[in-house]
Protein backbone atom coordinates (compact mmCIF):
# COMPACT_ATOMS: atom_id res chain seq x y z
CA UNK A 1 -26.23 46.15 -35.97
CA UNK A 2 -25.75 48.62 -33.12
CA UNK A 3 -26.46 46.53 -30.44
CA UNK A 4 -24.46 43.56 -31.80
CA UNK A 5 -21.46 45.42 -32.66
CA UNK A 6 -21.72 47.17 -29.13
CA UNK A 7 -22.15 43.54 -27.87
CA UNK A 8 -19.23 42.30 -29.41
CA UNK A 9 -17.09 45.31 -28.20
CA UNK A 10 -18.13 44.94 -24.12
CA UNK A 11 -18.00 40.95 -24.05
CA UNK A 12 -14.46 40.42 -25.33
CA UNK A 13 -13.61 42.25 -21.98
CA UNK A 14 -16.64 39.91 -19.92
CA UNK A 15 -15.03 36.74 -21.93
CA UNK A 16 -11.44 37.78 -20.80
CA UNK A 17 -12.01 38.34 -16.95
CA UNK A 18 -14.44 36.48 -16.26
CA UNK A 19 -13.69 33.11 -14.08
CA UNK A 20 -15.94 30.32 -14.32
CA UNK A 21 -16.03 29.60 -10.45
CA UNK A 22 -17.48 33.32 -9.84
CA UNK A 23 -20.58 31.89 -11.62
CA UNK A 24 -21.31 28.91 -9.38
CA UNK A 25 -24.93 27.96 -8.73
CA UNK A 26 -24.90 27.18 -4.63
CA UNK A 27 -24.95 30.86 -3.20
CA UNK A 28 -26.99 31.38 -0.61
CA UNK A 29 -28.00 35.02 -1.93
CA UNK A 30 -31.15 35.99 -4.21
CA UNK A 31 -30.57 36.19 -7.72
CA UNK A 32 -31.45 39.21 -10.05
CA UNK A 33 -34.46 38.68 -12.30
CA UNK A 34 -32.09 39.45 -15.67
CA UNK A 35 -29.63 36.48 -13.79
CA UNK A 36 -32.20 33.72 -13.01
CA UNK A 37 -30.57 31.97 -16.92
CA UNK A 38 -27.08 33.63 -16.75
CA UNK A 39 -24.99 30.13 -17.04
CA UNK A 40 -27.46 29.07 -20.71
CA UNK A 41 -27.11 32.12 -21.54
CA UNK A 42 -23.10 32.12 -20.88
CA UNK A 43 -22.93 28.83 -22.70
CA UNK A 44 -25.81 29.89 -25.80
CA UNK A 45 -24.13 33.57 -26.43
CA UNK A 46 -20.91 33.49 -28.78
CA UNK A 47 -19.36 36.68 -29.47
CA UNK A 48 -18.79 35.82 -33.32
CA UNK A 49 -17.27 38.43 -35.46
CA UNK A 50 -15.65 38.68 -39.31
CA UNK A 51 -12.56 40.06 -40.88
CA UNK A 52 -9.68 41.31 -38.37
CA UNK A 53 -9.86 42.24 -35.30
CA UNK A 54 -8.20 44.03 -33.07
CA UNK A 55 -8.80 44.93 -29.12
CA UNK A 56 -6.02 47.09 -27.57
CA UNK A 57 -6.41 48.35 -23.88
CA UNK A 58 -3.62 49.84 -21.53
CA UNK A 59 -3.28 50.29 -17.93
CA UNK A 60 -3.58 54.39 -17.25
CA UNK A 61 -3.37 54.34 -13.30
CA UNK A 62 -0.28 53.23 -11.60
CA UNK A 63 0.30 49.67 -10.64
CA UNK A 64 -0.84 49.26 -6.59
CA UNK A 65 -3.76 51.94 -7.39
CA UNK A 66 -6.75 51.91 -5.39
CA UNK A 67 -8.52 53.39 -8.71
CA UNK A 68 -8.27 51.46 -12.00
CA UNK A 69 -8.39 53.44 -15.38
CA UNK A 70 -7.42 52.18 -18.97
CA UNK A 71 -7.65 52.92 -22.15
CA UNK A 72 -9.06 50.83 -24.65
CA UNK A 73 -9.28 50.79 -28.05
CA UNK A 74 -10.84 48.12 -30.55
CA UNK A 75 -10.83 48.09 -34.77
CA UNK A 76 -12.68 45.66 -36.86
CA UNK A 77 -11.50 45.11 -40.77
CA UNK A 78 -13.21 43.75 -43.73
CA UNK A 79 -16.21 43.29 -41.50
CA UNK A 80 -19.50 42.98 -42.65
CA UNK A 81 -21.51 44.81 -39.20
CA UNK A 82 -21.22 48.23 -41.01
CA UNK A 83 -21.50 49.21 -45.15
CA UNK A 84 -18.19 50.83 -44.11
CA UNK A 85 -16.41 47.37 -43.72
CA UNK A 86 -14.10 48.81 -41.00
CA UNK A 87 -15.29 50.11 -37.54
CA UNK A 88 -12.51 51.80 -34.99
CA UNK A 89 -13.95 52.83 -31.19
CA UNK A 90 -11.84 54.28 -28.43
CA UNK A 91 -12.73 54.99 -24.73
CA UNK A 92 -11.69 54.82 -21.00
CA UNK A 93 -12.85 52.29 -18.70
CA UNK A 94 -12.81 53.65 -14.65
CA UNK A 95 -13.32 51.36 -11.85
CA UNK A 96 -13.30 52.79 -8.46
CA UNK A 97 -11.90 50.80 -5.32
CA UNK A 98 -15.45 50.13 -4.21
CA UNK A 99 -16.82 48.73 -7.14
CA UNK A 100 -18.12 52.50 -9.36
CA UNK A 101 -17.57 51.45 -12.85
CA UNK A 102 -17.78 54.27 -15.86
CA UNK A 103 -17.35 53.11 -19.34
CA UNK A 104 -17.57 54.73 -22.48
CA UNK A 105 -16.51 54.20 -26.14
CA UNK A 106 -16.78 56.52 -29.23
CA UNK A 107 -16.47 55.65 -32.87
CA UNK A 108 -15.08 57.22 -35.82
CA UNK A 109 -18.61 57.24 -37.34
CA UNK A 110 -19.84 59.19 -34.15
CA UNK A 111 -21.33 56.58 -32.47
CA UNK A 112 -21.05 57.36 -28.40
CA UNK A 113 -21.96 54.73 -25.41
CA UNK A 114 -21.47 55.36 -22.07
CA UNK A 115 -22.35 53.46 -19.33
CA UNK A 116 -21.73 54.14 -14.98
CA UNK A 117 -22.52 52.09 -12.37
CA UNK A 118 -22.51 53.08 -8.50
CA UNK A 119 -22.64 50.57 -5.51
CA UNK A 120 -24.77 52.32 -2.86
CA UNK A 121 -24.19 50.50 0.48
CA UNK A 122 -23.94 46.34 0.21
CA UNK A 123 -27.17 45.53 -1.87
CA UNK A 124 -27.99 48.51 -4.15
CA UNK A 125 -26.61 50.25 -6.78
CA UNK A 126 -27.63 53.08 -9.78
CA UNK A 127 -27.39 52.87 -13.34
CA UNK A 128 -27.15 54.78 -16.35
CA UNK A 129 -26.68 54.34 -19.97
CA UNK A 130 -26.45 55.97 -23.03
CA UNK A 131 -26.05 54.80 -26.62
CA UNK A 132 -26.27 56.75 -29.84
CA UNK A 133 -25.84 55.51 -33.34
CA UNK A 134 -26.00 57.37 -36.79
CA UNK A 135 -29.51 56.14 -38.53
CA UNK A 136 -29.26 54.50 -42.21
CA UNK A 137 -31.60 56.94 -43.08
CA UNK A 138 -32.92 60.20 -40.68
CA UNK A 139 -31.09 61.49 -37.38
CA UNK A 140 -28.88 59.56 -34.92
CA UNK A 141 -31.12 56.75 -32.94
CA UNK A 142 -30.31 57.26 -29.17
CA UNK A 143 -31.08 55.06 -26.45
CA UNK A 144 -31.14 55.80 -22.58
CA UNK A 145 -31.47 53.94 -19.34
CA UNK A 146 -31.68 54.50 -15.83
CA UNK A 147 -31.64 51.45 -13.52
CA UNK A 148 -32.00 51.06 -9.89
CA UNK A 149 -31.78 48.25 -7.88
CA UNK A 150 -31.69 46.69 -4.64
CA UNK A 151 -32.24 43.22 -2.82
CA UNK A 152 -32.88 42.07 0.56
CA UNK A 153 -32.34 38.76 1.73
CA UNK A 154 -34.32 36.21 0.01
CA UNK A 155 -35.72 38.89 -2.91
CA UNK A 156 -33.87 41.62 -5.33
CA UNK A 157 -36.44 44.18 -7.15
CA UNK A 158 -35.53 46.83 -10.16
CA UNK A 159 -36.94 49.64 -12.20
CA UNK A 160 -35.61 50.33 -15.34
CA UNK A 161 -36.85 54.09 -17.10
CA UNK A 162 -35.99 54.37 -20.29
CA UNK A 163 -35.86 55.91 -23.65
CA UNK A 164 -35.77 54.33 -26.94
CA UNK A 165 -35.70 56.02 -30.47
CA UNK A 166 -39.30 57.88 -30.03
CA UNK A 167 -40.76 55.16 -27.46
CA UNK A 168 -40.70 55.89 -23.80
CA UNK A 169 -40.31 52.96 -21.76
CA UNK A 170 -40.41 51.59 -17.70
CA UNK A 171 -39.41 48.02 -16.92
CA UNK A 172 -39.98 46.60 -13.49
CA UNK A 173 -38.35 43.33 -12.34
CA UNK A 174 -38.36 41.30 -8.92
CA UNK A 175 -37.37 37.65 -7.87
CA UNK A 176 -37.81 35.72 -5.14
CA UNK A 177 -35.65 33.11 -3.28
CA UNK A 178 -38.35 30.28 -2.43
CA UNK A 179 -35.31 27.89 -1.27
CA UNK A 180 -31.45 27.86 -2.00
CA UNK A 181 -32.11 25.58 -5.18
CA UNK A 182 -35.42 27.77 -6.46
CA UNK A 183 -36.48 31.20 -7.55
CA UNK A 184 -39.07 32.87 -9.11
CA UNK A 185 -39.22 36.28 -11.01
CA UNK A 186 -41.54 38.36 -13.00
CA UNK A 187 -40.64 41.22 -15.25
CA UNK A 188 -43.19 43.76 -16.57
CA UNK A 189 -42.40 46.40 -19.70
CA UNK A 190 -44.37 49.33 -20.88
CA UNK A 191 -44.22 51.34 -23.67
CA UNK A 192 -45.65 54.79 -23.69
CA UNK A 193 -47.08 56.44 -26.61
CA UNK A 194 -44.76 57.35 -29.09
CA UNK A 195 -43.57 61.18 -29.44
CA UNK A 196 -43.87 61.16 -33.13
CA UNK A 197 -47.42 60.99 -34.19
CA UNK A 198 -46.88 59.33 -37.46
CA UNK A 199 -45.38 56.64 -36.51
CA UNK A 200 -47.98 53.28 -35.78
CA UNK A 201 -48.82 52.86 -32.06
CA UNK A 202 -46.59 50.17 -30.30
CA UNK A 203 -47.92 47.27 -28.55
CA UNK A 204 -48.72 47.69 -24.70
CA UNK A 205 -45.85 45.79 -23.33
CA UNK A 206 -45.03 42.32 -22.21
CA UNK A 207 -45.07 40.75 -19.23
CA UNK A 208 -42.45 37.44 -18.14
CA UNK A 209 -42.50 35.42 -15.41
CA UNK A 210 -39.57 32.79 -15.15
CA UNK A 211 -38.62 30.08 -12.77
CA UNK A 212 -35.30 28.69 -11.84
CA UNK A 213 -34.41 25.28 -10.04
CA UNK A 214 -30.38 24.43 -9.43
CA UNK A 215 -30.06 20.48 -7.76
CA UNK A 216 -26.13 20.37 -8.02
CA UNK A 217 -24.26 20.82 -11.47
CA UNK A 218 -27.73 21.31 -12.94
CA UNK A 219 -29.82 24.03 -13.63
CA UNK A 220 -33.40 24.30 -15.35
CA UNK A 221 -35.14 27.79 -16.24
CA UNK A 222 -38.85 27.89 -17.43
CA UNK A 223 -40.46 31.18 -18.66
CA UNK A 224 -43.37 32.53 -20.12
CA UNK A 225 -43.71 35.86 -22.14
CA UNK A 226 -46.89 37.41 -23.13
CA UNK A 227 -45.81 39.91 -25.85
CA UNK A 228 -46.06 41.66 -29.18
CA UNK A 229 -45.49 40.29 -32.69
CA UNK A 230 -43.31 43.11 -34.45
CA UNK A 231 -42.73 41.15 -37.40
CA UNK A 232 -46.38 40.46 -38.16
CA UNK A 233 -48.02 43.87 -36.22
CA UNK A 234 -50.17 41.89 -34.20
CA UNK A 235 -50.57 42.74 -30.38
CA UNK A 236 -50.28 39.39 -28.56
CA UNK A 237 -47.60 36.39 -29.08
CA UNK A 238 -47.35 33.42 -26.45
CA UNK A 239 -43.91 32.55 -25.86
CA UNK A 240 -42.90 29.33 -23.73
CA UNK A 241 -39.07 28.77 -23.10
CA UNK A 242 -36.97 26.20 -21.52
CA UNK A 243 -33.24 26.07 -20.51
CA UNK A 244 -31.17 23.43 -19.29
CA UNK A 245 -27.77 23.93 -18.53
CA UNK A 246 -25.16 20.88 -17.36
CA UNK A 247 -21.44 21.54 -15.59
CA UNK A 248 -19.94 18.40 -17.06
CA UNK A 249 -17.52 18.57 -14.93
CA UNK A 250 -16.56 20.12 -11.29
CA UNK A 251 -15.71 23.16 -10.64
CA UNK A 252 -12.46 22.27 -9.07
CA UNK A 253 -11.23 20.52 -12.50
CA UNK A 254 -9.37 21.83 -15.75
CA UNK A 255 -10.35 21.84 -18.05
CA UNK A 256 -14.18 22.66 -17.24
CA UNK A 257 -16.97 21.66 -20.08
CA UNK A 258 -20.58 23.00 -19.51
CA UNK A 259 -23.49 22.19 -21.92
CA UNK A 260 -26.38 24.04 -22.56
CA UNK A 261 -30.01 23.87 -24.47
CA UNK A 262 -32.53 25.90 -25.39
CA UNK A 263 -36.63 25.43 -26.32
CA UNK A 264 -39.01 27.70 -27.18
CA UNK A 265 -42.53 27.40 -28.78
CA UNK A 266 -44.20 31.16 -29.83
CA UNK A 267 -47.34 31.48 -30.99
CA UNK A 268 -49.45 34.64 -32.42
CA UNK A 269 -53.19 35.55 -31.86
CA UNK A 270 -55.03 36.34 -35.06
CA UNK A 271 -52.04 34.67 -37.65
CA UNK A 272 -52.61 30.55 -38.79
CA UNK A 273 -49.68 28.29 -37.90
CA UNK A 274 -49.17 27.62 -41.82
CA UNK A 275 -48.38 31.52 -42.16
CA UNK A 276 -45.86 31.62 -38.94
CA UNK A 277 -48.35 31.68 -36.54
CA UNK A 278 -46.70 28.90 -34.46
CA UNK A 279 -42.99 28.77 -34.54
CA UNK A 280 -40.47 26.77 -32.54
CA UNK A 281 -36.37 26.82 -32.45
CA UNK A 282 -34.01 24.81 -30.57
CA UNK A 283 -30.18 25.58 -29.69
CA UNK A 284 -28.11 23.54 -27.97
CA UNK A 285 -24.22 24.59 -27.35
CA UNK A 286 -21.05 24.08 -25.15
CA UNK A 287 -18.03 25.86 -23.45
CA UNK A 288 -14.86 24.64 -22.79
CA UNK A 289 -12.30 26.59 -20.56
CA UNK A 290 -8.99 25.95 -20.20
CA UNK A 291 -6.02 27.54 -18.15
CA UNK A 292 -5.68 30.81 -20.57
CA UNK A 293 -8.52 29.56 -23.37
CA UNK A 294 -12.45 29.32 -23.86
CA UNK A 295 -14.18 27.23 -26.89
CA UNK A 296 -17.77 27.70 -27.60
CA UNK A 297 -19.60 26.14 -30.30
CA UNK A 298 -23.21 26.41 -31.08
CA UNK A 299 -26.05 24.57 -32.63
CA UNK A 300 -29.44 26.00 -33.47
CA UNK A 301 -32.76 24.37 -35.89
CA UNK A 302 -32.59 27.14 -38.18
CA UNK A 303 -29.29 25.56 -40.28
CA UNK A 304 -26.73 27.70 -38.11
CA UNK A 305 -23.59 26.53 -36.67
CA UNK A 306 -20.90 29.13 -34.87
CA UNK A 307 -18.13 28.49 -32.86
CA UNK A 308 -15.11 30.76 -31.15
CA UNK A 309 -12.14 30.93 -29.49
CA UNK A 310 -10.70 32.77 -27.24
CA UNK A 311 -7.68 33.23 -25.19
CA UNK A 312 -5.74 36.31 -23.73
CA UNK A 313 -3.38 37.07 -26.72
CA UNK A 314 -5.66 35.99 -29.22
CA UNK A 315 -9.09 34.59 -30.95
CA UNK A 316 -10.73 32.47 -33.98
CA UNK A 317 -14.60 33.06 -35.06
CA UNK A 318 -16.31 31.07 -37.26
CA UNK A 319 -19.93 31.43 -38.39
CA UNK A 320 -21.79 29.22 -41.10
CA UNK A 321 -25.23 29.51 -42.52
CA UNK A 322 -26.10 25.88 -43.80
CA UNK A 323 -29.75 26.37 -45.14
CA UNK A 324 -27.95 29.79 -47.35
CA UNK A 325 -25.34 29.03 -47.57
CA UNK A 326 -23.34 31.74 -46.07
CA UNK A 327 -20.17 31.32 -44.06
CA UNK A 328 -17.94 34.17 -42.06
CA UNK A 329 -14.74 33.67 -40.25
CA UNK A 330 -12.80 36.16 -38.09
CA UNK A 331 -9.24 36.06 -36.17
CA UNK A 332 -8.14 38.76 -33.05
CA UNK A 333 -5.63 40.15 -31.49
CA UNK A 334 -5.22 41.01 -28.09
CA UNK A 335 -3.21 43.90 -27.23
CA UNK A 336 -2.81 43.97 -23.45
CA UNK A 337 0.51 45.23 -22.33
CA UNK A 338 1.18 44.92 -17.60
CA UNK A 339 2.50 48.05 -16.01
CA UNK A 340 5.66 46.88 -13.96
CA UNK A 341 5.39 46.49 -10.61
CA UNK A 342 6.10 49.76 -8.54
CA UNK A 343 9.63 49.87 -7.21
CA UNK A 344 10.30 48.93 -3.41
C-alpha cells in the first residue's frame, strides 16, 4: 500500500508533463538498465485510484525564474489504499536550472518521502531517497536509497545501496549499446543478513539480464530473472519475460496510439506445477494521447480490466475484478493555477 499510494502520488505529475516524443526509440545514446522496457512499461502501468481525488500544486518562484519551486498538495476520499479511507500529503517540489531536483511529501498519518537528484557534469548524477510509513502493526517501516550513476558512450553502469525494513541491500546495474537498434543489460541484487535475528533469513538475491531490440515503431525486450519465491519460501524461481511494444502511429501525428504486451512464464525449484510451481500471466494494454488527454486501458489473464483518463484539469479511473467480482472507480481534479507573466 505504501509504495502504490506513493506511486500514484509521483506519476500524476510524470503523466501530466510528460510528452510522448521525449520517449522516442532512435537516440543514438545508451540506455539505462531500469530504461531498456520504459515505453511497455509506459503503456502496461495505469495509475488507477478510488473515491475523490484531488492534486493541487502552485507555482512558489516567480515567473522567468532560473529556479523552479511549488507547492503541491494531493487528498484522496473514500479510498480504499488506507483503513483510514482518506489520505492528505503536502510537500515542495525544487528544480534547479541545471536539472537538481528535491522532492518531498508528508502525510497527515506521518508518512515522509523525500527524494534529490544532482546532475554531476553531462553523464552522471547522485541519488537519494527516503520513505517512511507507519507499520499496521510495530514501528514505522523506512526505506533508503543511494544511487549513483554514470554512462559513457555506448554503456551506462549504477550502484544502488540501500536499506529496507531490517534488510540491507546493494544493486548493481550496467547496459551496453551493441548497435543503435540493440542493448543488453544485467542487474545483480543482494541482500545482506537481516539486523533482527528472529526474523527468517532472506534469499541471496537475484540476478537479471535483459535484452532490447528497436527496428522502427517497434520495440521487443527479453529478460531472464533468477530469483526468490517469497510467497512459497523457497530460494530459487525462473522467471522468463517478454515485451512488445507497437507506436501505431507516428510520432508526428495526433492523436498518437501505442500498444503494448506482456509474457511471462515463472517457475519454482522444489514446488510441483499443480501447487503453483509453474505460473504464467499475460497483459496486453494501450495509450492514447491527445492534444491535452491520455487514455489507457489494460488487459491482464488473471480476470482484470483497468482503464484511466487523464487530462490537465481533470481524470476518470476505473478498475474491475471479473473472476471476484470487485469493481472501483475514481474521478480527479486538477488544481493547477499559472503565475502571470512578469511585467515589462
Amino acid at each position: 500500500r505504501v509504495s502504490l499510494v506513493f506511486a500514484l502520488l509521483v506519476g500524476c505529475q510524470v503523466t501530466v508533463m510528460s510528452d510522448p516524443e521525449m520517449d522516442a526509440t532512435s537516440s543514438r545514446a545508451p540506455i539505462r538498465f531500469e530504461e531498456l522496457d520504459r515505453e511497455a512499461r509506459q503503456t502496461l502501468s495505469l495509475d488507477n485510484w478510488d473515491g475523490f481525488r484531488l492534486e493541487a500544486q502552485k507555482a512558489v518562484s516567480k515567473a522567468g525564474s532560473k529556479h523552479s519551486l511549488a507547492a503541491a498538495h494531493s487528498l484522496f476520499l473514500g479510498t480504499t489504499l488506507r483503513p483510514e479511507k482518506y489520505i492528505y500529503q503536502f510537500g515542495p517540489t525544487f528544480q534547479s536550472e541545471k536539472g537538481d531536483v528535491i522532492f518531498g511529501r508528508m502525510g497527515l498519518d506521518g508518512s515522509r518521502m523525500v527524494r534529490c537528484v544532482s546532475k554531476i557534469g553531462q553523464a552522471s548524477e547522485l541519488m537519494f531517497v527516503f520513505n517512511s510509513e507507519r507499520g499496521s502493526r510495530g514501528p514505522p517501516m523506512t526505506v533508503v536509497e543511494f544511487e549513483g550513476t554514470t554512462a559513457g558512450s555506448d554503456w551506462t553502469a549504477s550502484v544502488k545501496p540501500g536499506y529496507q525494513p531490517s534488510v540491507p541491500t546493494l544493486e548493481a546495474s550496467v547496459s551496453q549499446m551493441v548497435a543503435p537498434s540493440f542493448h543488453v543489460g544485467a542487474k545483480l541484487l543482494g541482500l545482506l543478513p537481516p539486523s533482527n535475528p528472529g526474523m527468517m533469513p532472506p534469499p541471496w538475491g537475484s540476478a537479471t539480464i535483459m535484452s532490447r531490440y528497436t527496428k522502427g515503431d517497434h520495440t521487443v525486450n527479453v529478460s531472464y530473472e533468477r530469483g526468490s519465491d517469497q510467497e512459497n519460501m523457497k530460494p530459487v524461481k525462473h522467471s522468463l519475460k517478454a515485451t512488445y511494444h507497437h507506436k501505431a502511429t507516428s510520432v508526428q501525428n495526433r492523436p498518437r496510439l501505442n500498444l503494448a504486451t506482456e509474457f511471462e512464464v515463472s517457475q519454482t525449484q522444489g514446488v510441483p506445477a499443480s501447487q503453483g510451481g509453474v505460473t504464467s500471466s499475460l497483459r496486453m494494454g494501450c495509450e492514447w494521447f491527445f492534444f491535452q488527454a491520455r487514455v489507457q486501458g489494460l488487459l491482464d489473464s488473471t480476470g482484470k480490466v483497468k482503464s484511466t483518463i487523464q487530462s490537465n484539469l481533470y481524470g476518470f479511473s476505473a478498475e474491475a475484478d471479473l473472476w471476484n467480482g470487485d469493481y472501483k472507480f475514481g474521478f480527479m481534479l486538477q488544481v493547477m493555477p499559472q503565475e502571470p507573466p512578469p511585467q515589462q
